[in-house]
PDB file of N, CA and C in Angstrom:
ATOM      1  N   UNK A   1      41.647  57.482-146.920  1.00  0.00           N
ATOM      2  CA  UNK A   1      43.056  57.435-147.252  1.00  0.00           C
ATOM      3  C   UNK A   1      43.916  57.466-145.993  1.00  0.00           C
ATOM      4  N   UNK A   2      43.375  57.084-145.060  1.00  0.00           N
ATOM      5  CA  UNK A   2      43.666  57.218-144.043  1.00  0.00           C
ATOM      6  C   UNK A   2      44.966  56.160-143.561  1.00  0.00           C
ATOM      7  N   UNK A   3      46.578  56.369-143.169  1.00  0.00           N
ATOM      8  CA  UNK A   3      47.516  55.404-143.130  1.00  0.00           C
ATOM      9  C   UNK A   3      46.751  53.801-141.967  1.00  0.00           C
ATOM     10  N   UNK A   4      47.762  52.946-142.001  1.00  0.00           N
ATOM     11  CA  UNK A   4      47.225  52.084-141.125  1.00  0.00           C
ATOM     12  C   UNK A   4      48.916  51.951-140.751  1.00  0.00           C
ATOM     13  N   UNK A   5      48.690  51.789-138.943  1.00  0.00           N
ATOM     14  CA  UNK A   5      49.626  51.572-137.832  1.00  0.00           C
ATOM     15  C   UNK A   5      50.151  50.070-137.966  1.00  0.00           C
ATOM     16  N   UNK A   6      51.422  49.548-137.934  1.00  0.00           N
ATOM     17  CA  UNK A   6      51.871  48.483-137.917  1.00  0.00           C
ATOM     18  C   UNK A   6      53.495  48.168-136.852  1.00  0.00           C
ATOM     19  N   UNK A   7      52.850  47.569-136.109  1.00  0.00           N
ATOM     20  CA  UNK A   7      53.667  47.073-135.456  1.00  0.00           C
ATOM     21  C   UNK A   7      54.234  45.955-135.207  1.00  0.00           C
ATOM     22  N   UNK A   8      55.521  46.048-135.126  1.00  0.00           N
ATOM     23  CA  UNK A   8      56.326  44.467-135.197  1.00  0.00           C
ATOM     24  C   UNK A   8      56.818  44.231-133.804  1.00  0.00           C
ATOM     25  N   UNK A   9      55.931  43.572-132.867  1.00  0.00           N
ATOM     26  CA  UNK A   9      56.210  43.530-131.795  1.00  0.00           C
ATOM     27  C   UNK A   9      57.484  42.008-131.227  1.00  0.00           C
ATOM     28  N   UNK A  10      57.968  41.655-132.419  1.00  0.00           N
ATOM     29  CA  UNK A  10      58.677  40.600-132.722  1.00  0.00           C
ATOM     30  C   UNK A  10      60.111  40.691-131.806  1.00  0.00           C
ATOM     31  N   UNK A  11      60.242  39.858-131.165  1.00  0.00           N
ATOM     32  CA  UNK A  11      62.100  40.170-130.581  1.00  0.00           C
ATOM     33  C   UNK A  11      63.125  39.788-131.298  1.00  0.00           C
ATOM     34  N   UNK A  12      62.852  38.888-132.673  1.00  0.00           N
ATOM     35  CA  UNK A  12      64.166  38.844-133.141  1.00  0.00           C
ATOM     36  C   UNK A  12      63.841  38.728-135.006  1.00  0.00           C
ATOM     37  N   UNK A  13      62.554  38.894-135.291  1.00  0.00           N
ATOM     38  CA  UNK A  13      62.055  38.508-136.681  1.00  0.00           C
ATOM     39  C   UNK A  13      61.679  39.859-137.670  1.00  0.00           C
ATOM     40  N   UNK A  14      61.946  40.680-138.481  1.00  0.00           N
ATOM     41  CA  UNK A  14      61.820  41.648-139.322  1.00  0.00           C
ATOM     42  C   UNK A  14      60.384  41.534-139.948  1.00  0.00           C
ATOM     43  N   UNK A  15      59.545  42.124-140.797  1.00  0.00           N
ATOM     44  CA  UNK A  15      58.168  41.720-141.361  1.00  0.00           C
ATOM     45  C   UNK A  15      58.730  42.852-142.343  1.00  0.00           C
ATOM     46  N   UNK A  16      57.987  41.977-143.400  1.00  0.00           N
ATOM     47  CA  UNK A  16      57.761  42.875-144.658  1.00  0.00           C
ATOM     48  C   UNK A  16      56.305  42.760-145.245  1.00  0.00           C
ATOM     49  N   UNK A  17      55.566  44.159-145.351  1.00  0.00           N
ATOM     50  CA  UNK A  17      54.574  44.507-145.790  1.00  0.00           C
ATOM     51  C   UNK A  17      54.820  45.121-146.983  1.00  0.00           C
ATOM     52  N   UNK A  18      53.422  45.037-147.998  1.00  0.00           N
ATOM     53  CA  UNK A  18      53.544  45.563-148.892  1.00  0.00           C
ATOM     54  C   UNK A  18      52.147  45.711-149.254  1.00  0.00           C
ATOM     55  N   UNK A  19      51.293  47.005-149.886  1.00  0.00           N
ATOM     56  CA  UNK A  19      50.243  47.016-150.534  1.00  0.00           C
ATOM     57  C   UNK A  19      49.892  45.443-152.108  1.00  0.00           C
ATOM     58  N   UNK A  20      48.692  45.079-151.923  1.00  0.00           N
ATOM     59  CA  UNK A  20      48.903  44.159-153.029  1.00  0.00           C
ATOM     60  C   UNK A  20      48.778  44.773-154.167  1.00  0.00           C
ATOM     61  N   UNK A  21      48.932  44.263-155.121  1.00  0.00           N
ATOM     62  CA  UNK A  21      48.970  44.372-156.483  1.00  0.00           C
ATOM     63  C   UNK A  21      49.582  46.315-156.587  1.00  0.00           C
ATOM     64  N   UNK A  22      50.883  46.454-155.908  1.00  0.00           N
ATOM     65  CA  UNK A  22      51.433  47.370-156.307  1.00  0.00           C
ATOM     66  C   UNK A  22      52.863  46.897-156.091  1.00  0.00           C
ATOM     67  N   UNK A  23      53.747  47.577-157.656  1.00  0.00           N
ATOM     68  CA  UNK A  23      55.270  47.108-157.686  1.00  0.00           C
ATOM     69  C   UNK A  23      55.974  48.178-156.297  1.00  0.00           C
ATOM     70  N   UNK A  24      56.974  47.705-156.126  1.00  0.00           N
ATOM     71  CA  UNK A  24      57.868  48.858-155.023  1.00  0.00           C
ATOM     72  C   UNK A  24      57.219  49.305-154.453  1.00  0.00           C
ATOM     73  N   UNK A  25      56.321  48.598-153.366  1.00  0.00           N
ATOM     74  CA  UNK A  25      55.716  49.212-152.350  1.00  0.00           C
ATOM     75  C   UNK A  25      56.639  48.336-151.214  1.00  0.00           C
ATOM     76  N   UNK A  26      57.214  47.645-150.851  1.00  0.00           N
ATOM     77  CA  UNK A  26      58.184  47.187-149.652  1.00  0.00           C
ATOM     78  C   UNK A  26      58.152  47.800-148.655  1.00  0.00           C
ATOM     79  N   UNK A  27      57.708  47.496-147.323  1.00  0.00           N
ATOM     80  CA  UNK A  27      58.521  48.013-146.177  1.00  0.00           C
ATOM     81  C   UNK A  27      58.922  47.251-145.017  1.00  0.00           C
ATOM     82  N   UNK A  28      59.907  47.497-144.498  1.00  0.00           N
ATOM     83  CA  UNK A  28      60.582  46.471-143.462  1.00  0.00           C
ATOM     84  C   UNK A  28      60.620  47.317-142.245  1.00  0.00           C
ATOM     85  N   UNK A  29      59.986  46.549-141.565  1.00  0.00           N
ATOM     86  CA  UNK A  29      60.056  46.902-139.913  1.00  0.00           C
ATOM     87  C   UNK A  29      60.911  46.233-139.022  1.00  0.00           C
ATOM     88  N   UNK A  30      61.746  46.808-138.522  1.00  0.00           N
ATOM     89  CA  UNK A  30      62.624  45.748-137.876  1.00  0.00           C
ATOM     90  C   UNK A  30      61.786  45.239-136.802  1.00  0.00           C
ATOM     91  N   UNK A  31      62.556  44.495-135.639  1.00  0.00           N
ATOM     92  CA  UNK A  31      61.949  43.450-134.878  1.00  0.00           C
ATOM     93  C   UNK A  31      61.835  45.325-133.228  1.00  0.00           C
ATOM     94  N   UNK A  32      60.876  44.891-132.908  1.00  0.00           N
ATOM     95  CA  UNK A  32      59.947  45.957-131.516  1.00  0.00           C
ATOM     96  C   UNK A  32      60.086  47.584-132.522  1.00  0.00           C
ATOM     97  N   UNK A  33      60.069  47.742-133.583  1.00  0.00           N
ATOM     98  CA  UNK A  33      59.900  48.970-134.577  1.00  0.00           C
ATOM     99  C   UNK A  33      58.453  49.441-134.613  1.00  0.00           C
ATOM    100  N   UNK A  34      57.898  50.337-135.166  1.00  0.00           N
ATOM    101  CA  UNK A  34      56.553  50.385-135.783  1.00  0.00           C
ATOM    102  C   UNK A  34      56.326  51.957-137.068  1.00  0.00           C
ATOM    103  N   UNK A  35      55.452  51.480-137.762  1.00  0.00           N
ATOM    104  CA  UNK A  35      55.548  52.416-138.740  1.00  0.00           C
ATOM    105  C   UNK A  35      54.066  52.653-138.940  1.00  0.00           C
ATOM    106  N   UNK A  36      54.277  54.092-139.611  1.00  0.00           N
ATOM    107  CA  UNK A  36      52.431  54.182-140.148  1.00  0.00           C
ATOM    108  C   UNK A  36      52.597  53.928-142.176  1.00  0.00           C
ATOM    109  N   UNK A  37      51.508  53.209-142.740  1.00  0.00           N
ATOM    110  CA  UNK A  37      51.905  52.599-144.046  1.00  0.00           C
ATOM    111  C   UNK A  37      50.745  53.569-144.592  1.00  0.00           C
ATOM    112  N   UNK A  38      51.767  54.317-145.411  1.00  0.00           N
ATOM    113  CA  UNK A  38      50.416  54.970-145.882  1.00  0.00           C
ATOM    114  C   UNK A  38      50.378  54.397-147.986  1.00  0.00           C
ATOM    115  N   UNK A  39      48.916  54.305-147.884  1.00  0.00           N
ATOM    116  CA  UNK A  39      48.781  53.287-149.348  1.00  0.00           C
ATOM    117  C   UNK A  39      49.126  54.140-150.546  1.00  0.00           C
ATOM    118  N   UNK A  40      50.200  53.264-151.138  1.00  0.00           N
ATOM    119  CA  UNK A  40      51.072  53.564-152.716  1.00  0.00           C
ATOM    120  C   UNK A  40      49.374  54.071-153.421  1.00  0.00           C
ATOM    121  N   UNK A  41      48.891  53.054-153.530  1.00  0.00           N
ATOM    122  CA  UNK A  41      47.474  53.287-154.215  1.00  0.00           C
ATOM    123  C   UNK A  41      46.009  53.562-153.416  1.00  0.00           C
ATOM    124  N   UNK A  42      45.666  54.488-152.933  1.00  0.00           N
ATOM    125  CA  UNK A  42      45.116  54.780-152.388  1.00  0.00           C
ATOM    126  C   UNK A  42      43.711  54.446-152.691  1.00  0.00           C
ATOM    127  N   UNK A  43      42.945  54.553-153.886  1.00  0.00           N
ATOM    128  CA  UNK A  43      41.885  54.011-154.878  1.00  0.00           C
ATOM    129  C   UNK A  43      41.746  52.554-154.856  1.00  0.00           C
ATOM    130  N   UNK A  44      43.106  51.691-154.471  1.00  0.00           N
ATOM    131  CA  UNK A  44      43.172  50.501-154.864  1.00  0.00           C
ATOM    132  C   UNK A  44      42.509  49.501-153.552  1.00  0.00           C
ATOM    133  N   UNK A  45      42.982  48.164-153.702  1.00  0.00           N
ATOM    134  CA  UNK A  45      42.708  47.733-152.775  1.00  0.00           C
ATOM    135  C   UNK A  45      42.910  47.433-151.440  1.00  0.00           C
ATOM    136  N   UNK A  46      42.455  47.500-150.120  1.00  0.00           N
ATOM    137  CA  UNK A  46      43.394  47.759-149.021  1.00  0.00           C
ATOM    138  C   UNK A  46      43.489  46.551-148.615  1.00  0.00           C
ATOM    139  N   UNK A  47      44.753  45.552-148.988  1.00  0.00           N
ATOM    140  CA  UNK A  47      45.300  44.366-149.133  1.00  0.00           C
ATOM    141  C   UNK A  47      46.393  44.489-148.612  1.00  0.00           C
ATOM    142  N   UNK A  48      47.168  43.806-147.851  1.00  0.00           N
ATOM    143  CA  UNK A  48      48.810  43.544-147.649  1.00  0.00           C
ATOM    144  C   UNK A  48      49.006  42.281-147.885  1.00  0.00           C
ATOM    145  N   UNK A  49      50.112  42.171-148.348  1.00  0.00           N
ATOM    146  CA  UNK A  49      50.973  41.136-148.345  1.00  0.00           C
ATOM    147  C   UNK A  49      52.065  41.099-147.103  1.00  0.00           C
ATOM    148  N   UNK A  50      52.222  40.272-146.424  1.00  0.00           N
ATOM    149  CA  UNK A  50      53.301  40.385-145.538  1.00  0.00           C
ATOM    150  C   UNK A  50      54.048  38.951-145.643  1.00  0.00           C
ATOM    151  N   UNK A  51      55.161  39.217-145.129  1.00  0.00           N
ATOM    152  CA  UNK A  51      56.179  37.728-144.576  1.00  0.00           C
ATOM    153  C   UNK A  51      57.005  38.101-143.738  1.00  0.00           C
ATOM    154  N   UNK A  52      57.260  37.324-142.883  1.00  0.00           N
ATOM    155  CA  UNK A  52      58.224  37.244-141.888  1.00  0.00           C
ATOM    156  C   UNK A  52      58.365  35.609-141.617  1.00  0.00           C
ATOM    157  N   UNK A  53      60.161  35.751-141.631  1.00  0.00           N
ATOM    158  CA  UNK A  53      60.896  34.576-141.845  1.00  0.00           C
ATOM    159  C   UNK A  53      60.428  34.017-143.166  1.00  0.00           C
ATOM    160  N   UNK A  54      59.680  32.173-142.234  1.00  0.00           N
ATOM    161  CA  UNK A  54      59.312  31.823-143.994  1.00  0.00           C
ATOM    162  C   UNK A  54      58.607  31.700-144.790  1.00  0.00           C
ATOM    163  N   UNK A  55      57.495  32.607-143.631  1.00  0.00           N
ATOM    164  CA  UNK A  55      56.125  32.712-143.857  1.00  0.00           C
ATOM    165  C   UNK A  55      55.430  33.575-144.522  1.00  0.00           C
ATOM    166  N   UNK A  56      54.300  34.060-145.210  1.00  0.00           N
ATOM    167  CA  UNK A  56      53.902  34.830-146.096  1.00  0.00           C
ATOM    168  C   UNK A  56      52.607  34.210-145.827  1.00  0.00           C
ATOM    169  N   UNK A  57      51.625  35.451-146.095  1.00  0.00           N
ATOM    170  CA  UNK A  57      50.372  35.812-145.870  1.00  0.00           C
ATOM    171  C   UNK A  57      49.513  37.098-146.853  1.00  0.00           C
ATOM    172  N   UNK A  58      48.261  37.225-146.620  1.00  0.00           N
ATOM    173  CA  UNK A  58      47.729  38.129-147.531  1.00  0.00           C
ATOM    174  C   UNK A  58      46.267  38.311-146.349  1.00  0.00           C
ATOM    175  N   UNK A  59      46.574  39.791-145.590  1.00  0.00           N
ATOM    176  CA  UNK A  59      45.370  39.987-145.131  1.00  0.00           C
ATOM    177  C   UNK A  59      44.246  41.260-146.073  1.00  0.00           C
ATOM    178  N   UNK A  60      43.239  40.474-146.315  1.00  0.00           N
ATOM    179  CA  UNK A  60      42.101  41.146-147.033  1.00  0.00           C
ATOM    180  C   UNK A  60      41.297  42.113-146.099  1.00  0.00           C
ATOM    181  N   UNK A  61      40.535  42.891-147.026  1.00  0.00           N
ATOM    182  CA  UNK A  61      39.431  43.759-146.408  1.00  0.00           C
ATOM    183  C   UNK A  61      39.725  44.268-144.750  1.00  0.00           C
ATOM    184  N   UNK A  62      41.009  45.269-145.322  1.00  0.00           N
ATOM    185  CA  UNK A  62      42.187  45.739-143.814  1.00  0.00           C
ATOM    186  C   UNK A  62      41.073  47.193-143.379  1.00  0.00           C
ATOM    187  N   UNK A  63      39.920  47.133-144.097  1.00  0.00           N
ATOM    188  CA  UNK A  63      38.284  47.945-143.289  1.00  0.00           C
ATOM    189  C   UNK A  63      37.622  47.529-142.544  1.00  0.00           C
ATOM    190  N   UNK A  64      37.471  46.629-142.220  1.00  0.00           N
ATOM    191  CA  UNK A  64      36.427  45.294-140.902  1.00  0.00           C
ATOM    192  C   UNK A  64      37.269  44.759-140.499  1.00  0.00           C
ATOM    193  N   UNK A  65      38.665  45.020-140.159  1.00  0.00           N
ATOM    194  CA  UNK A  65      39.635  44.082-139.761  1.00  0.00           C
ATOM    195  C   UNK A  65      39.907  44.507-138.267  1.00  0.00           C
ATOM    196  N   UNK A  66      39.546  43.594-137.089  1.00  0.00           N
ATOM    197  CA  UNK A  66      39.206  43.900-135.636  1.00  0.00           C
ATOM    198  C   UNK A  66      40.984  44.034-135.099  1.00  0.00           C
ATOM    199  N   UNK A  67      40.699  44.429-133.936  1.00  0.00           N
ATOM    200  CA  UNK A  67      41.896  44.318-132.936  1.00  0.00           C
ATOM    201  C   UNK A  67      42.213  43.133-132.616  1.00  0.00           C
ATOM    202  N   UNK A  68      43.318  42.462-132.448  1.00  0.00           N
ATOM    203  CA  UNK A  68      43.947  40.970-132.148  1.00  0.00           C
ATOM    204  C   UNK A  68      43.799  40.149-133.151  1.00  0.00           C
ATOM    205  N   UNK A  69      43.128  40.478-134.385  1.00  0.00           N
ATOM    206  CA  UNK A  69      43.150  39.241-135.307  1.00  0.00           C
ATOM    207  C   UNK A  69      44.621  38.661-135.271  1.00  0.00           C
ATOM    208  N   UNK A  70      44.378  37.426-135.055  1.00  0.00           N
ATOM    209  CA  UNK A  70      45.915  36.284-135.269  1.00  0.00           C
ATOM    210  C   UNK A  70      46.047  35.967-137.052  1.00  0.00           C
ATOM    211  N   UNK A  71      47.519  35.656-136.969  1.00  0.00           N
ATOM    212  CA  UNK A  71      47.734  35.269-137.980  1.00  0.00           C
ATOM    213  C   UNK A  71      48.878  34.421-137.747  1.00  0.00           C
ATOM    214  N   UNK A  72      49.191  32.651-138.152  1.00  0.00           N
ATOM    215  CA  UNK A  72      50.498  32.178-137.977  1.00  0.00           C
ATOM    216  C   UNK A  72      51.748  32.626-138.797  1.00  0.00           C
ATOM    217  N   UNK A  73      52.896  32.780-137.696  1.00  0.00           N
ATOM    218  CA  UNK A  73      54.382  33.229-138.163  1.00  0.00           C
ATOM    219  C   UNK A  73      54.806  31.785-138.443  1.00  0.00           C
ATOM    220  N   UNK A  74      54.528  31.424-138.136  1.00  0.00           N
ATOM    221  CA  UNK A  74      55.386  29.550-137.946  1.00  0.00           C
ATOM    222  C   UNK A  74      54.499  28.606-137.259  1.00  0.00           C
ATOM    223  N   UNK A  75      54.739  27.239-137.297  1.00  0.00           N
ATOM    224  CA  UNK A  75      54.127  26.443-136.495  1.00  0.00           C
ATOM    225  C   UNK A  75      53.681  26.876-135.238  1.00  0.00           C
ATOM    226  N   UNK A  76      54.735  27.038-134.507  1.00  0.00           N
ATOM    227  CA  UNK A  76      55.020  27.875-132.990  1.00  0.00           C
ATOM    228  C   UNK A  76      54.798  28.878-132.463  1.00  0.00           C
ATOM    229  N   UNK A  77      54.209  29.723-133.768  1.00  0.00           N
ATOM    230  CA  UNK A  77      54.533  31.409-133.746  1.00  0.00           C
ATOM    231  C   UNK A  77      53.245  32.196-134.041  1.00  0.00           C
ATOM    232  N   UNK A  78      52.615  32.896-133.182  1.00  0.00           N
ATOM    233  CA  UNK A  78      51.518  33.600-133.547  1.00  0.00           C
ATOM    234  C   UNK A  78      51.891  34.857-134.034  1.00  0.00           C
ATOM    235  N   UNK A  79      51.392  35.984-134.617  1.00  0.00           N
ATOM    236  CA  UNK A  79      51.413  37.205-134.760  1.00  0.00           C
ATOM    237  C   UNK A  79      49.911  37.887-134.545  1.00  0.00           C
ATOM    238  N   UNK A  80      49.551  38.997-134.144  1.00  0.00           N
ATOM    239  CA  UNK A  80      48.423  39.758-133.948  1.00  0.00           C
ATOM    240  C   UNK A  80      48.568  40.884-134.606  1.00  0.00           C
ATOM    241  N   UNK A  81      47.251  41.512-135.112  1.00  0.00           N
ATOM    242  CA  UNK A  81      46.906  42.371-135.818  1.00  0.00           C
ATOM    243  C   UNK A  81      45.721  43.070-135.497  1.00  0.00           C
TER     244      UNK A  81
END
């Protein structure tokens, strides 16, 4: 049950995370912010949903999930995890 660290190392873009398949779990990090997310459902699955700008994503199995995994923000735009 342990929270997971999230950082928005972004200079001008907000991210919104959210546990999956839970209602009103939202959180917004502003842009160079960071938060610890600790899970609405703890039993459930450790899934996020995120978007920033117009992008949206779903990282799975956030238990084997390494340091630097990329994920695209935009054409142009990497994000790390």
């Amino acid at each position: 049950m342990a929270p997971i660290l999230i950082v928005n190392c972004l200079n001008n873009l907000p991210i919104v995370v959210k546990q999956n398949e839970v209602e009103n779990d939202e959180i917004f990090i502003m842009p160079n912010q960071y938060t610890l997310k600790l899970w609405a459902n703890p039993i459930g699955k450790r899934e996020l949903n995120w978007s920033c700008g117009t992008s949206e994503n779903q990282i799975y199995n956030l238990d084997t999930i390494q340091a630097k995994t990329t994920f695209n923000i935009s054409p142009n735009k990497v994000g790390y995890m």
